[in-house]
Protein backbone atom coordinates (compact mmCIF):
# COMPACT_ATOMS: atom_id res chain seq x y z
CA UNK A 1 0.00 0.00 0.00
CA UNK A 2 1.75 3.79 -1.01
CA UNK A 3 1.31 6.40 1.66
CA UNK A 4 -1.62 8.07 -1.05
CA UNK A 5 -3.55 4.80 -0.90
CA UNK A 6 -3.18 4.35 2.80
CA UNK A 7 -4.27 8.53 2.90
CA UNK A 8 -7.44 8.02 0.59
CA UNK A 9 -8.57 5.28 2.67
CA UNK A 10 -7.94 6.77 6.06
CA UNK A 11 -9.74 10.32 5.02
CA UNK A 12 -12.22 8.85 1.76
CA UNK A 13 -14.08 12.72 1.31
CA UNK A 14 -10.27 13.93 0.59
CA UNK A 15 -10.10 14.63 -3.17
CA UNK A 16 -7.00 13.13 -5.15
CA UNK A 17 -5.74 16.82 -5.15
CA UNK A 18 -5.81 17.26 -1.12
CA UNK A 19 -4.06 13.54 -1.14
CA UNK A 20 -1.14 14.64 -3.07
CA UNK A 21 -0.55 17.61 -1.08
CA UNK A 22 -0.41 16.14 1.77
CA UNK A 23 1.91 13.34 0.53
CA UNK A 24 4.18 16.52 -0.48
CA UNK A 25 4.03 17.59 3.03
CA UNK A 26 4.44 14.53 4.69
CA UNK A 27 7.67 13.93 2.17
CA UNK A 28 9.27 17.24 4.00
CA UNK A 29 9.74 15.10 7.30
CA UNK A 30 10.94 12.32 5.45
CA UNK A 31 7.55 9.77 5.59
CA UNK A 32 7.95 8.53 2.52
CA UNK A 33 6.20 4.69 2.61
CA UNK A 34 3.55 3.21 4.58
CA UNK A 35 6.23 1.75 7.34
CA UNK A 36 7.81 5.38 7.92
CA UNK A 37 4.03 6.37 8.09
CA UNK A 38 3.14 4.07 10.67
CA UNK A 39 6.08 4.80 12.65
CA UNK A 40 4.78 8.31 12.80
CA UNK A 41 1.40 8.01 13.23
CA UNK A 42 1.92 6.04 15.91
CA UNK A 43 4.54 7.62 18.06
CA UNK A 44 4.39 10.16 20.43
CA UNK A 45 6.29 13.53 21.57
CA UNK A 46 8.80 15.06 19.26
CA UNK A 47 8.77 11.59 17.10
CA UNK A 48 5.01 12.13 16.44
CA UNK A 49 4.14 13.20 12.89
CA UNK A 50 2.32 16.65 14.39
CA UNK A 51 5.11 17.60 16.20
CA UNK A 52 7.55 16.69 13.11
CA UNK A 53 5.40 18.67 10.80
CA UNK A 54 5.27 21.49 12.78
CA UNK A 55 9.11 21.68 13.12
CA UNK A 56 9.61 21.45 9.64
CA UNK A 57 7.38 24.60 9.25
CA UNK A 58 4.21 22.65 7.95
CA UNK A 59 0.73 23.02 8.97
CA UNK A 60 0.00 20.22 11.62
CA UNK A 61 -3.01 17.87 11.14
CA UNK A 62 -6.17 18.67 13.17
CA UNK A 63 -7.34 16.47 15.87
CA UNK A 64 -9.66 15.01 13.75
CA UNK A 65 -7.74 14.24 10.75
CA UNK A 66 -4.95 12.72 13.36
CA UNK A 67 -7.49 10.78 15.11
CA UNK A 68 -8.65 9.15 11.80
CA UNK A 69 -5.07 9.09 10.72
CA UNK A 70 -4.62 6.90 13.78
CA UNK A 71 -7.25 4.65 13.14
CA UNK A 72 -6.82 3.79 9.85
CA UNK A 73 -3.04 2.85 10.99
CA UNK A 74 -4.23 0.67 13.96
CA UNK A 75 -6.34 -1.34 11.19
CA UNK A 76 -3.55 -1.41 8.22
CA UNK A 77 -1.36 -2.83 11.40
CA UNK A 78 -3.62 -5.33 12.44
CA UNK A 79 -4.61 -6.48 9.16
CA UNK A 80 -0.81 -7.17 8.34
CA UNK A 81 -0.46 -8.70 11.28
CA UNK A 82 -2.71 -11.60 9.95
CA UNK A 83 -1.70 -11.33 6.04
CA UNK A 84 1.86 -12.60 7.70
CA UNK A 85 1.41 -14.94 10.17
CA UNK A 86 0.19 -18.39 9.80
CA UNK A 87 0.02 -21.67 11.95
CA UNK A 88 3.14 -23.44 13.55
CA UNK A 89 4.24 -26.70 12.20
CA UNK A 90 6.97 -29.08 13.71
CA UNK A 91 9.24 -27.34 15.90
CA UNK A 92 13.17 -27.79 14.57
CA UNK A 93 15.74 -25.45 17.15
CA UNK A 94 18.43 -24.60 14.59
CA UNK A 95 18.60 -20.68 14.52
CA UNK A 96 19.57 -17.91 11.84
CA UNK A 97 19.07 -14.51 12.47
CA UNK A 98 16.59 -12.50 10.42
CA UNK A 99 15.27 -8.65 10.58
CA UNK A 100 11.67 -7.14 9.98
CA UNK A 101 11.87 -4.01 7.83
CA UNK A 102 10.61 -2.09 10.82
CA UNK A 103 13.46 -2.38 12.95
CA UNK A 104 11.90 -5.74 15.06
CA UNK A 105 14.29 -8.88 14.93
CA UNK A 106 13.22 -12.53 14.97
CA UNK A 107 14.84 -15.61 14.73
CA UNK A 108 14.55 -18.21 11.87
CA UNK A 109 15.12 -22.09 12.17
CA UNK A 110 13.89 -23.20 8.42
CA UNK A 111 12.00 -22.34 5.85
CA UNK A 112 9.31 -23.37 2.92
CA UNK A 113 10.68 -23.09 -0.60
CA UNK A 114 7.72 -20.44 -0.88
CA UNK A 115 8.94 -18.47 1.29
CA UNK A 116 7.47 -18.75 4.85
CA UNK A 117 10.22 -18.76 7.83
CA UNK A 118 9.52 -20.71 10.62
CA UNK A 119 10.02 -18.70 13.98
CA UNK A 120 12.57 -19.91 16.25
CA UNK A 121 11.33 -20.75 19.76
CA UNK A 122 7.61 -19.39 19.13
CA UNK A 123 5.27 -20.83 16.79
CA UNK A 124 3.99 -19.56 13.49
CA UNK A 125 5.73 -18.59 10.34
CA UNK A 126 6.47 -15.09 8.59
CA UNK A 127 6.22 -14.69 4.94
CA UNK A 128 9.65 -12.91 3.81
CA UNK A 129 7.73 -11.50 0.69
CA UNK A 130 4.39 -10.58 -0.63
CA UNK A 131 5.55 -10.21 -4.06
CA UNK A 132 2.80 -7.00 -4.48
CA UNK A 133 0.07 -8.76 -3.28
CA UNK A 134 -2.16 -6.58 -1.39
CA UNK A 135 0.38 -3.54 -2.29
CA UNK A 136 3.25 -5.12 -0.03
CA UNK A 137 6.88 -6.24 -1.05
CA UNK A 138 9.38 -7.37 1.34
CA UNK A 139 8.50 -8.06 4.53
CA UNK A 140 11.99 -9.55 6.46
CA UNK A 141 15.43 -8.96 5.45
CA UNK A 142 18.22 -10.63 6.50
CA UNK A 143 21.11 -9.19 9.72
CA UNK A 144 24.16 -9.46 8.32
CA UNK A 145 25.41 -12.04 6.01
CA UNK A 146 23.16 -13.62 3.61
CA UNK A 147 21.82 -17.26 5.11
CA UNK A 148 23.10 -20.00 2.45
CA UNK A 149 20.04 -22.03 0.98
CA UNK A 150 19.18 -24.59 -1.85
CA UNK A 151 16.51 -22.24 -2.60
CA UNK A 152 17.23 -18.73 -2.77
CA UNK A 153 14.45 -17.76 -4.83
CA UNK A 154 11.14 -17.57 -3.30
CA UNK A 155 8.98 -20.20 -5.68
CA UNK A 156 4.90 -19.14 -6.11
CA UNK A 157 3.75 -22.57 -4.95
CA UNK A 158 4.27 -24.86 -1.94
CA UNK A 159 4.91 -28.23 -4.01
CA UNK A 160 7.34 -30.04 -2.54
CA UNK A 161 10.82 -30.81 -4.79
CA UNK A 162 12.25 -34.00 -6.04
CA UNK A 163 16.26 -34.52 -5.08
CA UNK A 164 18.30 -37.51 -6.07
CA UNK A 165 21.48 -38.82 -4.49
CA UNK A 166 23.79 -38.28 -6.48
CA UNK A 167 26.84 -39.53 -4.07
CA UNK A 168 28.29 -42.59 -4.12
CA UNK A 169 27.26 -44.92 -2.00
CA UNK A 170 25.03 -42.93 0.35
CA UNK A 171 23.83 -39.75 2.34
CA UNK A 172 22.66 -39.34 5.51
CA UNK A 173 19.03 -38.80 6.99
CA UNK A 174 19.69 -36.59 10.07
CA UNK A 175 17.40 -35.98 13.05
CA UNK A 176 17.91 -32.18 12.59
CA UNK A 177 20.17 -30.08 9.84
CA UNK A 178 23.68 -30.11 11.33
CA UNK A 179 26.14 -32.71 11.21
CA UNK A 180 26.54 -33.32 14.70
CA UNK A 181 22.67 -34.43 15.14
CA UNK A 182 22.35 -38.41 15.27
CA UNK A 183 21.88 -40.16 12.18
CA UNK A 184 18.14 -41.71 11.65
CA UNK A 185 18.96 -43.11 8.38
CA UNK A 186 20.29 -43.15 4.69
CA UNK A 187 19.56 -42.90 1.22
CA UNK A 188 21.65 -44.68 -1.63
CA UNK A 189 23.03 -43.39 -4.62
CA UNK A 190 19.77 -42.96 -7.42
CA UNK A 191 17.19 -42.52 -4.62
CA UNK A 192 14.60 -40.00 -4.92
CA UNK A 193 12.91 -38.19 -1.80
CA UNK A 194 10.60 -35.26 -1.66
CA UNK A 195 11.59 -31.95 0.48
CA UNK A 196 9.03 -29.52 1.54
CA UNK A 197 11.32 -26.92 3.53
CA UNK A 198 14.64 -26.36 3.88
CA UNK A 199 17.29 -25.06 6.31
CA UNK A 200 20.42 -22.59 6.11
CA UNK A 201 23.97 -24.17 4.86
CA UNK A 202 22.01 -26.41 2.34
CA UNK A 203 19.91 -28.53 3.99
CA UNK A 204 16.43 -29.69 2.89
CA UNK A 205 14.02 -30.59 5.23
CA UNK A 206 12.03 -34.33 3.79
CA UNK A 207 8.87 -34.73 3.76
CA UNK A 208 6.78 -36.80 6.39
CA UNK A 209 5.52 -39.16 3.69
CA UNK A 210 9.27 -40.34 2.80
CA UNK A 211 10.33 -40.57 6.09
CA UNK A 212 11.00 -37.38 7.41
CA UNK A 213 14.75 -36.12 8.62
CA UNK A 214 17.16 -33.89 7.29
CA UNK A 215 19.72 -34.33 4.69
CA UNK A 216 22.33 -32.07 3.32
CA UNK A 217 22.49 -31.24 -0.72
CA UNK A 218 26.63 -30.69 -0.82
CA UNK A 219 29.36 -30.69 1.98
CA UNK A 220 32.71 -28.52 1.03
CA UNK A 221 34.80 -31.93 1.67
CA UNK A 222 32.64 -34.79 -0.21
CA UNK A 223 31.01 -32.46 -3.16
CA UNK A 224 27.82 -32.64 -4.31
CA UNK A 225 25.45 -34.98 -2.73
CA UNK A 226 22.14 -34.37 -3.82
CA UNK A 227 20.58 -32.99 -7.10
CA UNK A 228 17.02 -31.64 -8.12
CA UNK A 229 16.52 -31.28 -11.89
CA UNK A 230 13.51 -28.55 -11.06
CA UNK A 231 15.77 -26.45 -9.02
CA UNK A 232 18.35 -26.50 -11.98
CA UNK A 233 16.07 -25.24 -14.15
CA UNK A 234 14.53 -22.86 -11.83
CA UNK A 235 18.02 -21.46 -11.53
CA UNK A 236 18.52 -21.23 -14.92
CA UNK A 237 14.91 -19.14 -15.38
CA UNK A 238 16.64 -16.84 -12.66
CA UNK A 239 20.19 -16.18 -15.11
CA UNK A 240 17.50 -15.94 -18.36
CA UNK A 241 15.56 -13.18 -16.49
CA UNK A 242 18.77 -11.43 -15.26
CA UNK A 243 19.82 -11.62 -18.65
CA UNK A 244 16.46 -10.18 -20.21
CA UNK A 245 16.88 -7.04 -17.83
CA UNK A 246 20.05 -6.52 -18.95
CA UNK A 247 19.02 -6.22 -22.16
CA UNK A 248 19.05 -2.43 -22.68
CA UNK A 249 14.76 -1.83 -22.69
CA UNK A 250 13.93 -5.33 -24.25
CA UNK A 251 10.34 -5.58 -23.10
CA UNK A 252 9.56 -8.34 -25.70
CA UNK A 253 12.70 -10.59 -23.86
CA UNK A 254 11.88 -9.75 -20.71
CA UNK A 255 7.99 -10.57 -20.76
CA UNK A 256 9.16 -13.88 -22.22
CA UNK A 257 11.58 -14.98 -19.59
CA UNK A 258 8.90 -13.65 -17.14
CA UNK A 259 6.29 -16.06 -18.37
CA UNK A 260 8.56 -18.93 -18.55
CA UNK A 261 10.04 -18.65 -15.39
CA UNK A 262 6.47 -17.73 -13.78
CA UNK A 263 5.00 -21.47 -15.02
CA UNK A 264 8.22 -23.05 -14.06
CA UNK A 265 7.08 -22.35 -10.58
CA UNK A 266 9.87 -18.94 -9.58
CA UNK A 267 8.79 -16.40 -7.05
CA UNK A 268 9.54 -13.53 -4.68
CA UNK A 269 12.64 -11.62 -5.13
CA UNK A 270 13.45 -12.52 -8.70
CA UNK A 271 9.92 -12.62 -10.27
CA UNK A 272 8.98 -8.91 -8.54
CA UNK A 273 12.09 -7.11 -9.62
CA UNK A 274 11.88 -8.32 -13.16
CA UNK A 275 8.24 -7.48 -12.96
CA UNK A 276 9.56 -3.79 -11.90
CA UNK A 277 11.85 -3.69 -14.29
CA UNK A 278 9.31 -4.95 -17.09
CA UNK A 279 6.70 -2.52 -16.21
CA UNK A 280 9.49 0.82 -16.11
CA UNK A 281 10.62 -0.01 -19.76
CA UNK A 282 6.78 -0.13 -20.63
CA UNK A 283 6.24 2.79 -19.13
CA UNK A 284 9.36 4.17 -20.71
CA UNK A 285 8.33 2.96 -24.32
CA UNK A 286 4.69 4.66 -24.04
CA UNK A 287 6.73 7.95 -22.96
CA UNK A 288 8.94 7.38 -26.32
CA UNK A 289 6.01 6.38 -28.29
CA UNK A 290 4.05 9.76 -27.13
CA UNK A 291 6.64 11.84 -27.92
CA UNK A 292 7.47 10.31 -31.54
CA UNK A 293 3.74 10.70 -32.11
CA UNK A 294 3.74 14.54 -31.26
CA UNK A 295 7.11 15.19 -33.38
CA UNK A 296 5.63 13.45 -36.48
CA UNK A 297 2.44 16.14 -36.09
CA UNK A 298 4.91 18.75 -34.66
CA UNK A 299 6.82 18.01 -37.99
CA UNK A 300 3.30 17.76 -40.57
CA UNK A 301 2.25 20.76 -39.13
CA UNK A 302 4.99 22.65 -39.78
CA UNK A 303 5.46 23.77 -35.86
CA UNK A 304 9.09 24.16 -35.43
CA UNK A 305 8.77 25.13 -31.61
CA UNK A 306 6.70 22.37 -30.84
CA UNK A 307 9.44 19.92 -32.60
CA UNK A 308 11.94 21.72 -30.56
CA UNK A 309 10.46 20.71 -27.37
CA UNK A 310 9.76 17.24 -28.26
CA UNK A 311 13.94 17.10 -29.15
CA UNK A 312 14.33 18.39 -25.16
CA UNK A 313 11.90 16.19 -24.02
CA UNK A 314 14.21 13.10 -25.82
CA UNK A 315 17.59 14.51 -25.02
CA UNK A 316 16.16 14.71 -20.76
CA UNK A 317 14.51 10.88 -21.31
CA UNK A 318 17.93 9.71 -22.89
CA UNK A 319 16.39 9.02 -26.45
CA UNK A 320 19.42 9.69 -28.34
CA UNK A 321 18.24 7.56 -31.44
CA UNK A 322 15.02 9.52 -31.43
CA UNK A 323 16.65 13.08 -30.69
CA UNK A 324 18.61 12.54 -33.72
CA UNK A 325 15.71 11.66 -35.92
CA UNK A 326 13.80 15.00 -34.46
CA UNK A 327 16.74 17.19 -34.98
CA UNK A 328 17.22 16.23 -38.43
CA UNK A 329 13.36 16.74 -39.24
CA UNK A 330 13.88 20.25 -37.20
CA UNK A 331 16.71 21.16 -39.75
CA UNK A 332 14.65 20.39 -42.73
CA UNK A 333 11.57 21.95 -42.34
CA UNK A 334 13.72 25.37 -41.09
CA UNK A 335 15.33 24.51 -44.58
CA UNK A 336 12.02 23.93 -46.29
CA UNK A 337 10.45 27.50 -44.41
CA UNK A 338 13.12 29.44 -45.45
CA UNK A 339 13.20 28.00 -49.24
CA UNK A 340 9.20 28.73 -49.19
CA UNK A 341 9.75 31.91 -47.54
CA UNK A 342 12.33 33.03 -50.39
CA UNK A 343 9.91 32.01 -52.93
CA UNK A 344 6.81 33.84 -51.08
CA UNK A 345 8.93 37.53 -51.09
CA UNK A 346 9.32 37.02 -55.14
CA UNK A 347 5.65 36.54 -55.51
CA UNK A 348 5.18 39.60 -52.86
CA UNK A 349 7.77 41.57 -55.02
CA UNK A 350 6.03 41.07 -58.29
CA UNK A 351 2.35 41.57 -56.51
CA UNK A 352 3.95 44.50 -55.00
CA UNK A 353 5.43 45.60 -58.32
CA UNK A 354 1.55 44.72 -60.17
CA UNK A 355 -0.02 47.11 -58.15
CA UNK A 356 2.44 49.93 -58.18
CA UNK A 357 1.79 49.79 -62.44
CA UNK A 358 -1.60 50.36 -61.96
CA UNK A 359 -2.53 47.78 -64.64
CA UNK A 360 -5.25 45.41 -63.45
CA UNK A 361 -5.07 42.78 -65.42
CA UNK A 362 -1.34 42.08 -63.97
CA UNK A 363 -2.70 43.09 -60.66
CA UNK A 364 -4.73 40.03 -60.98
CA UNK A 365 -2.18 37.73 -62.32
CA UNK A 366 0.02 38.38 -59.26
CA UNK A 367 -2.25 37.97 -56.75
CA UNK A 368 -3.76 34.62 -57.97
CA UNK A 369 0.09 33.83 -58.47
CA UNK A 370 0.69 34.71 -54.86
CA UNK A 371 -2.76 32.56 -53.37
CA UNK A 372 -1.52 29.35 -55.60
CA UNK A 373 2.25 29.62 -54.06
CA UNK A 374 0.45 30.51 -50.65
CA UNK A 375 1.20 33.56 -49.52
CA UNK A 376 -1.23 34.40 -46.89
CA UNK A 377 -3.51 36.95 -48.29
């Protein structure tokens, strides 16, 4: 939710003009997303958002908007309070430290490949990312050094993933996902099992229905250990989206590598931030499709201000391509005026000379020479 939505909600008879000043207003003191929002509305003292505004030489809210204000931030609160937290499942005590974007820190023991972390020593989970959905992003960000997992990029569904062994003879089923925990059991080299969550330092977490435990996917001393042909090719979706955004404004390569990577089952992170990225070149084309569109009439019409502008408007946008096409239509039609406006002051000489003869029939010659060239009469 933007601070505008969360405004037109909180205060509905405010029209869009009153929202956007006082998003302008609010920007002054440095509230410039719901969180930074929140944190004002709901502090007190020289923190509160009155107070702030008031140092900052800004008209302060009255009681009534504040109170509203208030109210409307209790609900968004308590409303993301549920969008985030879900039921506990079984309790693992392996911790890594993790960091709400508000400042709060909690601890994570494991996680689903779609993205839910499982609180350490409390139950419930807490989604890392809501990918847009309901107008949130990122919820939790990691303290400190990035946790090492199989699956780094959030997936959009909860199905479980298929790893083989791929070490000869065998790999360990462990109690819990450390090295040190007792062994339970063992898989051989060619066996499949099904993992549902995984831990940090590249453990998977198997499911219940094949037996449960912990294994690890690749150990610094003994290589790789376990494989999953979907998270290969999940990983290569990831380096053929990276690879689409890099391509300078390639909206066509982009949406493509979106959509396959979207079926294949990617999420979070990777699948927002190429969805950013896809939507900004859109945007960007419309902008240079706009302004093409006004320099081809600018250029018809014979307006050489108007084309001026549009080759401003391209040199601030970066449309260097475009600004070159512009400026070369700019220096033709100046060369086309001034060729017309050469051949205008001969007919204007000769109408000119008509009339000073007194003769009418040449009178009348020139000036029907001078409407048919166009001299404006």
């Amino acid at each position: 939710m933007t601070v505008a939505g969360f405004l037109q909600a909180a205060k509905p008879d405010w029209s869009a003009k009153e929202v956007t000043s006082v998003c302008e207003k609010l920007s002054k003191i440095t509230v410039v997303d719901l969180p930074s929002l929140l944190r004002a509305l709901q502090s007190e003292g020289s923190s509160g958002v009155n107070q702030r505004l008031k140092t900052a030489g800004e008209k302060a809210f009255t009681d009534q908007t504040a109170r509203a204000l208030r109210q409307h931030a209790k609900k968004v609160s308590d409303e993301e309070t549920r969008v985030c937290i879900r039921a506990a499942g079984p309790f693992i005590a392996l911790a890594a430290l993790w960091k709400k974007d508000q400042g709060e820190t909690v601890h994570a023991c494991e996680e689903t490949f779609d993205g839910w972390i499982k609180l350490y020593g409390q139950p419930g989970y807490i989604i890392k990312d809501m990918a847009g959905k309901q107008g949130i992003g990122k919820i939790l960000s990691a303290v400190g050094k990035q946790p090492s997992l199989v699956l780094p990029e959030q997936q959009a569904t909860s199905t479980p993933l298929v790893f083989e062994v791929v070490y000869k003879p065998l790999v360990a089923v462990r109690t819990a996902p450390s090295k040190s925990r007792p062994i339970q059991g063992t898989r051989k080299l060619g066996e499949q099992v099904r993992a549902d969550a995984q831990g940090y330092g590249g453990w998977i977490k198997v499911c219940a229905e094949d037996g449960g435990g912990w294994m690890l996917t690749a150990d610094p001393d003994l290589g790789q250990l376990l494989s999953c042909k979907m998270l290969e090719q999940r990983q290569q979706q990831v380096k053929a989206l990276h690879r689409a955004a890099a391509a300078a404004g390639d909206a066509a390569a982009l949406g493509d590598a979106l959509h396959v990577a979207k079926r294949a089952g990617l999420g979070g992170e990777a699948i927002s931030s190429a969805e950013r990225e896809l939507r900004q070149i859109r945007e960007r084309e419309a902008v240079r499709k706009d302004l093409l569109q006004r320099a081809s009439t600018a250029k018809a019409d014979g307006k050489d201000t108007k084309l001026r502008n549009c080759i401003e408007e391209a040199d601030q946008m970066g449309f260097a391509q475009e600004k070159r096409a512009m400026q070369e239509a700019l220096d033709n039609l100046l060369v086309t005026k001034a060729e017309t406006q050469k051949e205008h002051d001969v007919l204007l000489d000769n109408l000119a000379a008509a009339a000073a003869s007194g003769d009418v029939a040449q009178i009348k010659v020139a000036r029907n020479a001078a409407k048919e060239g166009g001299v404006p009469m």
